[in-house]
N, C-alpha and C. Protein backbone atom coordinates (compact mmCIF):
# COMPACT_ATOMS: atom_id res chain seq x y z
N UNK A 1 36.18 16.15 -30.49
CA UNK A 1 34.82 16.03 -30.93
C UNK A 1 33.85 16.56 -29.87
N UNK A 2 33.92 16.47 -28.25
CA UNK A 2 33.18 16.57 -27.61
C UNK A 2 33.24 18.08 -27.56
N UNK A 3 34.58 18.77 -27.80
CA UNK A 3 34.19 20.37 -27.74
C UNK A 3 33.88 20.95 -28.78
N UNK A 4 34.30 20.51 -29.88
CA UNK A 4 32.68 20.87 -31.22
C UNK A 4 31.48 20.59 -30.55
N UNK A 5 31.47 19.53 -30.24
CA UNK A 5 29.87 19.33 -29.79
C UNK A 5 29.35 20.54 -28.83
N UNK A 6 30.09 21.11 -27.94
CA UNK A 6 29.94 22.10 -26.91
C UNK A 6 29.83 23.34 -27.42
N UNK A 7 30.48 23.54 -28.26
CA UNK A 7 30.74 24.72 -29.07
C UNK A 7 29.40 25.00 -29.93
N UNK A 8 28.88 23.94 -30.55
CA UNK A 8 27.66 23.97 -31.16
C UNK A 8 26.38 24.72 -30.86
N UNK A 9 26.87 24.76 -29.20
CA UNK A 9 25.49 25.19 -28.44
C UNK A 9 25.81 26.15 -27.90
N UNK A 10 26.77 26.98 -28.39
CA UNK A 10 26.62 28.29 -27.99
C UNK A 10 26.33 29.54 -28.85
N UNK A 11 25.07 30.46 -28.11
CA UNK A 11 24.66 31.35 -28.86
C UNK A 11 25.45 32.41 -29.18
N UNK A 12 26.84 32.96 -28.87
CA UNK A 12 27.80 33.53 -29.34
C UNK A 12 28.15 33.05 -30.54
N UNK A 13 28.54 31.71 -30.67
CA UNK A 13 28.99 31.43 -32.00
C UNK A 13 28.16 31.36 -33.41
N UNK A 14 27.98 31.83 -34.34
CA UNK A 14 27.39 32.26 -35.33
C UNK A 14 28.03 31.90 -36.61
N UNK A 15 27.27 30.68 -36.93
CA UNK A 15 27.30 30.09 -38.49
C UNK A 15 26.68 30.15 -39.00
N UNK A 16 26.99 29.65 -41.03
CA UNK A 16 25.22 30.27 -41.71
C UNK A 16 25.83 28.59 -42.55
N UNK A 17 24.95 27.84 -42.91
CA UNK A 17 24.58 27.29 -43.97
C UNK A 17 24.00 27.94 -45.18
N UNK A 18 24.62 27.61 -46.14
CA UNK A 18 24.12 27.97 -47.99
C UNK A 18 23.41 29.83 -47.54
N UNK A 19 23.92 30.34 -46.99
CA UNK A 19 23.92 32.06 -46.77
C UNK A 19 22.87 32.25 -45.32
N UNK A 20 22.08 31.15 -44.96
CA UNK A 20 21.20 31.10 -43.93
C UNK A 20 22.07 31.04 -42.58
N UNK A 21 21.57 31.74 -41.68
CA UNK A 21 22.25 31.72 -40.31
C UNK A 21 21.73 30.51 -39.90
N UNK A 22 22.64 29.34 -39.26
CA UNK A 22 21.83 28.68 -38.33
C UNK A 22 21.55 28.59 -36.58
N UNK A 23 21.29 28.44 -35.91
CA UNK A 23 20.58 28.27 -34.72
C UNK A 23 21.77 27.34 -33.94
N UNK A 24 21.82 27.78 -32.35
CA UNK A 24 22.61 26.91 -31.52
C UNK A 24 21.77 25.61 -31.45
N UNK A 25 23.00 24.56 -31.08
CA UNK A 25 22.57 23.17 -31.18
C UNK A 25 23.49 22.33 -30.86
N UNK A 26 22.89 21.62 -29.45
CA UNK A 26 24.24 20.65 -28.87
C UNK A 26 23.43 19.39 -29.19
N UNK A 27 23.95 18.07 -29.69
CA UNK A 27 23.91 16.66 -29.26
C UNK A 27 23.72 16.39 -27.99
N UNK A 28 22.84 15.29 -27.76
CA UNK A 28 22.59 14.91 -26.37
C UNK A 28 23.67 13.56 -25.79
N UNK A 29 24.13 13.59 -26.89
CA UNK A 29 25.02 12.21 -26.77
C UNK A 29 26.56 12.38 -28.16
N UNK A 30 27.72 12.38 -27.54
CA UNK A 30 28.66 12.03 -29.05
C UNK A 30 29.67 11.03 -28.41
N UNK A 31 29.05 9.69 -29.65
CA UNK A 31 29.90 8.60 -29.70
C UNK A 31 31.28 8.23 -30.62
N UNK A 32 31.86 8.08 -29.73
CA UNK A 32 33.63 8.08 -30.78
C UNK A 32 33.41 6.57 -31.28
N UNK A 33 33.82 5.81 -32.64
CA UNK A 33 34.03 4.97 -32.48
C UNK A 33 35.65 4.29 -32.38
N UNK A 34 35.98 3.18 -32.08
CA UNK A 34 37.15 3.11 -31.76
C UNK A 34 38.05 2.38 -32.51
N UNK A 35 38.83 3.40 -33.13
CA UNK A 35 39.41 3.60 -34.31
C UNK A 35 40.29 1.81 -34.81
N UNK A 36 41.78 2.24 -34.49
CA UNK A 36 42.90 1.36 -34.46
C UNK A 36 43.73 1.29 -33.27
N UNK A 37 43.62 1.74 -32.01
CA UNK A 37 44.13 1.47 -30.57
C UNK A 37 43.34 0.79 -29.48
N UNK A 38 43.83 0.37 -28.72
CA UNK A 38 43.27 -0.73 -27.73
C UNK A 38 42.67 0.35 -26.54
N UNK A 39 41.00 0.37 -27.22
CA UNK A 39 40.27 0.96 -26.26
C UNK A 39 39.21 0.52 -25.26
N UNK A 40 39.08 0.02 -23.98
CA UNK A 40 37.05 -0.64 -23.70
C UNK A 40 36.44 0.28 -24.10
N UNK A 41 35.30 -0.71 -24.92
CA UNK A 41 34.33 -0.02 -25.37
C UNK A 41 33.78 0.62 -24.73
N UNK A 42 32.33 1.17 -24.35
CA UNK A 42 31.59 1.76 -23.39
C UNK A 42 30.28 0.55 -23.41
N UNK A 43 30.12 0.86 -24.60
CA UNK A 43 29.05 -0.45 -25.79
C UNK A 43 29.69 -0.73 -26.91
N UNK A 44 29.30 -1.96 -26.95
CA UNK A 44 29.30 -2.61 -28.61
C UNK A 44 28.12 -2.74 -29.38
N UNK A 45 27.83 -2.51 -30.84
CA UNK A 45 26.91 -2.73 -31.95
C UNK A 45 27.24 -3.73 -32.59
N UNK A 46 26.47 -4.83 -32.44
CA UNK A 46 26.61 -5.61 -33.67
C UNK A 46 26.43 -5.15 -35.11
N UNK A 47 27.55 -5.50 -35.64
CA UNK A 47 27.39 -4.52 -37.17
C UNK A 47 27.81 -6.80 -38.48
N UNK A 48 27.72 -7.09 -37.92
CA UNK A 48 27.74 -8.75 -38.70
C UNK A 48 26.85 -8.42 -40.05
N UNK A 49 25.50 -7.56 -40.22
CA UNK A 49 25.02 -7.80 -41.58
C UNK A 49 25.82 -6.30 -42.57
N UNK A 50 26.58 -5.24 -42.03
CA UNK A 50 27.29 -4.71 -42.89
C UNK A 50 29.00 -4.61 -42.81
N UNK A 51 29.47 -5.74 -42.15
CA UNK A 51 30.67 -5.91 -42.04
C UNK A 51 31.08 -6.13 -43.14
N UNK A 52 31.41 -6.73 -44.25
CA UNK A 52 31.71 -7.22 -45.53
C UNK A 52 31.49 -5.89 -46.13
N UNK A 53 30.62 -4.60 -46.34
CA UNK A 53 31.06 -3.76 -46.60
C UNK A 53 31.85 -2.34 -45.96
N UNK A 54 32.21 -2.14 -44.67
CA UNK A 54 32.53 -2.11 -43.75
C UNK A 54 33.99 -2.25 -44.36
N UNK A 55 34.62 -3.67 -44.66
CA UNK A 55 35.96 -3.94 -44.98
C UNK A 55 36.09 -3.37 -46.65
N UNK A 56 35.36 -3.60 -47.38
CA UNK A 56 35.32 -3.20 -48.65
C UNK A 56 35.56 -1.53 -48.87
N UNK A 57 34.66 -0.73 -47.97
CA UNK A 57 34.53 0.96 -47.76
C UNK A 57 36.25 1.10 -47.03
N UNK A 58 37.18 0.30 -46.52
CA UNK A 58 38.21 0.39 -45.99
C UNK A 58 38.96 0.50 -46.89
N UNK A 59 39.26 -0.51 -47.92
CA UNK A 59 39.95 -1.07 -49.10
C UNK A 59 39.93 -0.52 -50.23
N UNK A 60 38.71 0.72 -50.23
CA UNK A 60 38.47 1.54 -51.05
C UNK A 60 39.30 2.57 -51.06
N UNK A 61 39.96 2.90 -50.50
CA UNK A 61 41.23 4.13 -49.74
C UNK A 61 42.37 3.33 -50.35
N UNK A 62 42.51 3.44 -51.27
CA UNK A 62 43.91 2.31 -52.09
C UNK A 62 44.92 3.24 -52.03
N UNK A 63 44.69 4.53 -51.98
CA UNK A 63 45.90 5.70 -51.88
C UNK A 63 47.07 4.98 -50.52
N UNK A 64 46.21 4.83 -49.57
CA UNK A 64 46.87 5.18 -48.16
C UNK A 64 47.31 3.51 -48.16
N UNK A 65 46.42 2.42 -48.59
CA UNK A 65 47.43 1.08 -48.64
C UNK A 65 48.95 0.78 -49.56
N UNK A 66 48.69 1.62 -50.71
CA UNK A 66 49.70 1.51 -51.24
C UNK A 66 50.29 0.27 -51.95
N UNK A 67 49.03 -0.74 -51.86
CA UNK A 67 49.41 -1.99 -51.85
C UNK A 67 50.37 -2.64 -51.40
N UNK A 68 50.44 -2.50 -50.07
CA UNK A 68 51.86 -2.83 -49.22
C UNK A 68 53.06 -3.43 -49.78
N UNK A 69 53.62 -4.35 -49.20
CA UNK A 69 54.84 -4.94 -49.84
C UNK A 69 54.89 -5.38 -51.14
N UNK A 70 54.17 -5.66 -51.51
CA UNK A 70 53.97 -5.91 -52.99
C UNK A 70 53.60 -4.66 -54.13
N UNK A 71 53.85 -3.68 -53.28
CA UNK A 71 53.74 -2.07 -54.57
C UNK A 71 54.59 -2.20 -55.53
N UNK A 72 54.40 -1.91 -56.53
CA UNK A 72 54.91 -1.55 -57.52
C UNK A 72 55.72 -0.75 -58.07
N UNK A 73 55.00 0.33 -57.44
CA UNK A 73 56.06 1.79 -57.08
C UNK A 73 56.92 2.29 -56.02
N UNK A 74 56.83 0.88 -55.37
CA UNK A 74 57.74 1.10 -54.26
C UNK A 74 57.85 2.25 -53.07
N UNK A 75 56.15 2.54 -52.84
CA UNK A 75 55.76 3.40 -51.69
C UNK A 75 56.19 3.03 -51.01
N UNK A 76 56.63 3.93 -49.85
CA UNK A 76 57.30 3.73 -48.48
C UNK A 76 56.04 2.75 -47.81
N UNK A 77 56.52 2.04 -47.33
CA UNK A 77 55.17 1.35 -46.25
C UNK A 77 54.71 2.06 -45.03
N UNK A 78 53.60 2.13 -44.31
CA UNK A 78 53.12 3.11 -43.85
C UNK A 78 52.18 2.20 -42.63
N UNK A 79 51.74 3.01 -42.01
CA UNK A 79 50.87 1.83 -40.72
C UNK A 79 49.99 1.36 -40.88
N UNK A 80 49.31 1.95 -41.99
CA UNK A 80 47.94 0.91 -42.29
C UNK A 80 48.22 0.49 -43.78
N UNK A 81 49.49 0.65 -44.31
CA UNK A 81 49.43 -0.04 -45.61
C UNK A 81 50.40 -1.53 -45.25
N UNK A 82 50.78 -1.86 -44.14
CA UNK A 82 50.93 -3.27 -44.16
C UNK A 82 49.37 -4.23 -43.90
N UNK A 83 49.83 -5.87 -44.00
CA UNK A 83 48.51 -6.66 -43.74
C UNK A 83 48.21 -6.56 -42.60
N UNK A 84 49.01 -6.14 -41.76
CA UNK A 84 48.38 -7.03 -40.42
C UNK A 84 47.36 -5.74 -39.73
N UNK A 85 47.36 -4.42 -40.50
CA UNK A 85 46.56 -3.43 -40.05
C UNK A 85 45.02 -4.29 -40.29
N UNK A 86 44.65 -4.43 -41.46
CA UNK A 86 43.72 -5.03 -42.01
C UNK A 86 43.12 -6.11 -41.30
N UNK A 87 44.46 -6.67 -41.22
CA UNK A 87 43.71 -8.06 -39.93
C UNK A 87 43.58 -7.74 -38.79
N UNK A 88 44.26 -6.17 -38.16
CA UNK A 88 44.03 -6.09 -36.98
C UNK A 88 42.72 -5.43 -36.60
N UNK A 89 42.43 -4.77 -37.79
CA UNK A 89 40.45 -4.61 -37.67
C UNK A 89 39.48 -5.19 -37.72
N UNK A 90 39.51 -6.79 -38.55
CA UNK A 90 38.90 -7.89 -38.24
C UNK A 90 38.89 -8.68 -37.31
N UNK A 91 40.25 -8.66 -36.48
CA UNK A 91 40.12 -9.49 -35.06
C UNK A 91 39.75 -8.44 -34.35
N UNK A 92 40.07 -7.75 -34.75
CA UNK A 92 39.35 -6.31 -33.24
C UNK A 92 37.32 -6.54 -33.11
N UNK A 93 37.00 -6.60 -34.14
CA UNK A 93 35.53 -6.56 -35.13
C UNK A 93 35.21 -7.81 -34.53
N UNK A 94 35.88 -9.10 -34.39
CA UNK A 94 35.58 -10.05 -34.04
C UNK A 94 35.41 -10.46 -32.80
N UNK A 95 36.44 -9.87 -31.35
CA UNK A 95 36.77 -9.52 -30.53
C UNK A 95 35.25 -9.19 -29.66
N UNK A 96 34.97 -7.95 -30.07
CA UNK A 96 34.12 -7.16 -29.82
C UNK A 96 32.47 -7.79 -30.18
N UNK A 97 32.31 -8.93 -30.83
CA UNK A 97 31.14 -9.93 -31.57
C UNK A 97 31.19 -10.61 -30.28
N UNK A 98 32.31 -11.46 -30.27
CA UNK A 98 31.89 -12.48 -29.18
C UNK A 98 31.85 -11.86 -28.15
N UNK A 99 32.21 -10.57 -27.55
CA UNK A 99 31.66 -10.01 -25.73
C UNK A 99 29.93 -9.80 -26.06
N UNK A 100 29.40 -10.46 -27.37
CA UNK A 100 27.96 -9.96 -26.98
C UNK A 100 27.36 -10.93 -27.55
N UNK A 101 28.22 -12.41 -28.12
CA UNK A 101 27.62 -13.30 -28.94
C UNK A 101 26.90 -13.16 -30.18
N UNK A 102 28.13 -11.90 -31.23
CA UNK A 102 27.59 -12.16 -32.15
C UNK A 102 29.00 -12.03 -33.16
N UNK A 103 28.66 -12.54 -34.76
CA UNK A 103 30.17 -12.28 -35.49
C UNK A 103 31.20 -11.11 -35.46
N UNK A 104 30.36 -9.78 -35.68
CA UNK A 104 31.23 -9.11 -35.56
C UNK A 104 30.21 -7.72 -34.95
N UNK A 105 31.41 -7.05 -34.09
CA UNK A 105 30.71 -5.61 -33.36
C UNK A 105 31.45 -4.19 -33.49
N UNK A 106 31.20 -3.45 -33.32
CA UNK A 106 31.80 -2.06 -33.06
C UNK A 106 31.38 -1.64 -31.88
N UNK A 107 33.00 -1.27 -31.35
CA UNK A 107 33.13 -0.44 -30.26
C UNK A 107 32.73 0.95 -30.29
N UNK A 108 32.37 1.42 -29.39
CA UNK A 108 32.14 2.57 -29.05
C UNK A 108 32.29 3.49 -27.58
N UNK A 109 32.96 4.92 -27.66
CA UNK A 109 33.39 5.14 -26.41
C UNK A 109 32.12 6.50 -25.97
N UNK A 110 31.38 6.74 -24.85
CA UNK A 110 30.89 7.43 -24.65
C UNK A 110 31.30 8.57 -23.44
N UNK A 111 31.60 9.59 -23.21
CA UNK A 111 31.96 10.70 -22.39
C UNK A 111 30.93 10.87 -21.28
N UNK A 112 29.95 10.90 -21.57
CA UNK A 112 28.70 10.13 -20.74
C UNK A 112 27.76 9.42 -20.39
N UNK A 113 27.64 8.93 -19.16
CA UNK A 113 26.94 7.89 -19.29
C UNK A 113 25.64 7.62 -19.91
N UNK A 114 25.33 6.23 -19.91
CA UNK A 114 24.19 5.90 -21.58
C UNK A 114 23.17 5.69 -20.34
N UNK A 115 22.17 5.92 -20.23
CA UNK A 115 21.11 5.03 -19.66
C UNK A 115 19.98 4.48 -20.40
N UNK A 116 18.83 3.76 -19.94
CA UNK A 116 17.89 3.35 -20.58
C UNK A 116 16.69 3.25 -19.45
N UNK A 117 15.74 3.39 -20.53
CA UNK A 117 14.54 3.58 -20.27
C UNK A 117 13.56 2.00 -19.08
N UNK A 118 14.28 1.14 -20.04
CA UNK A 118 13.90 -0.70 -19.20
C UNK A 118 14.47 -1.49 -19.78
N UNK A 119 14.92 -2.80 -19.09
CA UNK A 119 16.14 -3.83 -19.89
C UNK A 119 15.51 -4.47 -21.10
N UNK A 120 14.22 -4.15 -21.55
CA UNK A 120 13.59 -4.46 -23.26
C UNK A 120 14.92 -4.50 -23.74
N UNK A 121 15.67 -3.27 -24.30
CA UNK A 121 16.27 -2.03 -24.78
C UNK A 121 17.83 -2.95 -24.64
N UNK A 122 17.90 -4.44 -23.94
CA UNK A 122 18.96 -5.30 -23.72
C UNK A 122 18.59 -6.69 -24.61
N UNK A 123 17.44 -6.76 -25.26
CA UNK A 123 17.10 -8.65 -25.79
C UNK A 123 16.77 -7.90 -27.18
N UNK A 124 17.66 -8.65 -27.94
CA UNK A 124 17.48 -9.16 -29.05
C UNK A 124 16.83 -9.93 -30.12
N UNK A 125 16.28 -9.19 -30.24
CA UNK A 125 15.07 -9.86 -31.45
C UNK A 125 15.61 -10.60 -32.45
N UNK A 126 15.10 -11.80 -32.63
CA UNK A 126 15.31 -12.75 -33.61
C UNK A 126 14.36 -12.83 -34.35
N UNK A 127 14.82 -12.20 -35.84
CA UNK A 127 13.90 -11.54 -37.15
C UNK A 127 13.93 -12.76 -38.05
């Protein structure tokens, strides 16, 4: 990802959108998030008010679960079509909540470092 991103910004390379040429263009920042392997984050996002769909947008991919042991058609089982994949993204999700005191978070890995402007940009508003 980070050498797409690099690649983006070079004026040698020449792409067109819908027949239009477009213009070089790098990101100032590209965040991986962290998938299904045991990564430290860089940061975590609390994501607690779209988690529930989050797991639902997962479950929606019924091809690749296969409905695990209980298929019907007797798909081979596969690494994310057993349960414990499923649960291993909710304790990961959960994991990642409490290093910031909240239900659930997403990791994220950054290639460079994040800074900020003043520790505002660290307190949490209670809406």
């Amino acid at each position: 990802m980070a050498e797409a991103a690099f690649l983006s910004g070079l004026q040698k390379i020449q792409t067109d959108k819908n027949g239009k040429s477009q213009g070089a263009w790098r990101p100032k920042y590209v965040f991986q998030y962290i998938q299904d392997r045991f990564l430290q984050p860089d940061f975590v996002v609390d994501i607690t008010n779209v988690f529930e769909q989050k797991i639902e947008a997962i479950k929606a991919y019924k091809t690749q679960f296969h409905g695990g042991a209980e298929s019907v058609n007797e798909e081979p089982q596969t690494y994310i079509s057993t349960p414990d994949f499923l649960d291993s993204v909710v304790y990961r999700h959960k994991w990642f909540g409490k290093m910031i005191g909240v239900k659930y978070a997403e990791g994220f890995i950054s290639e460079k470092m994040i800074g900020i402007s003043n520790f505002d940009a660290f307190i949490k508003e209670n809406t």
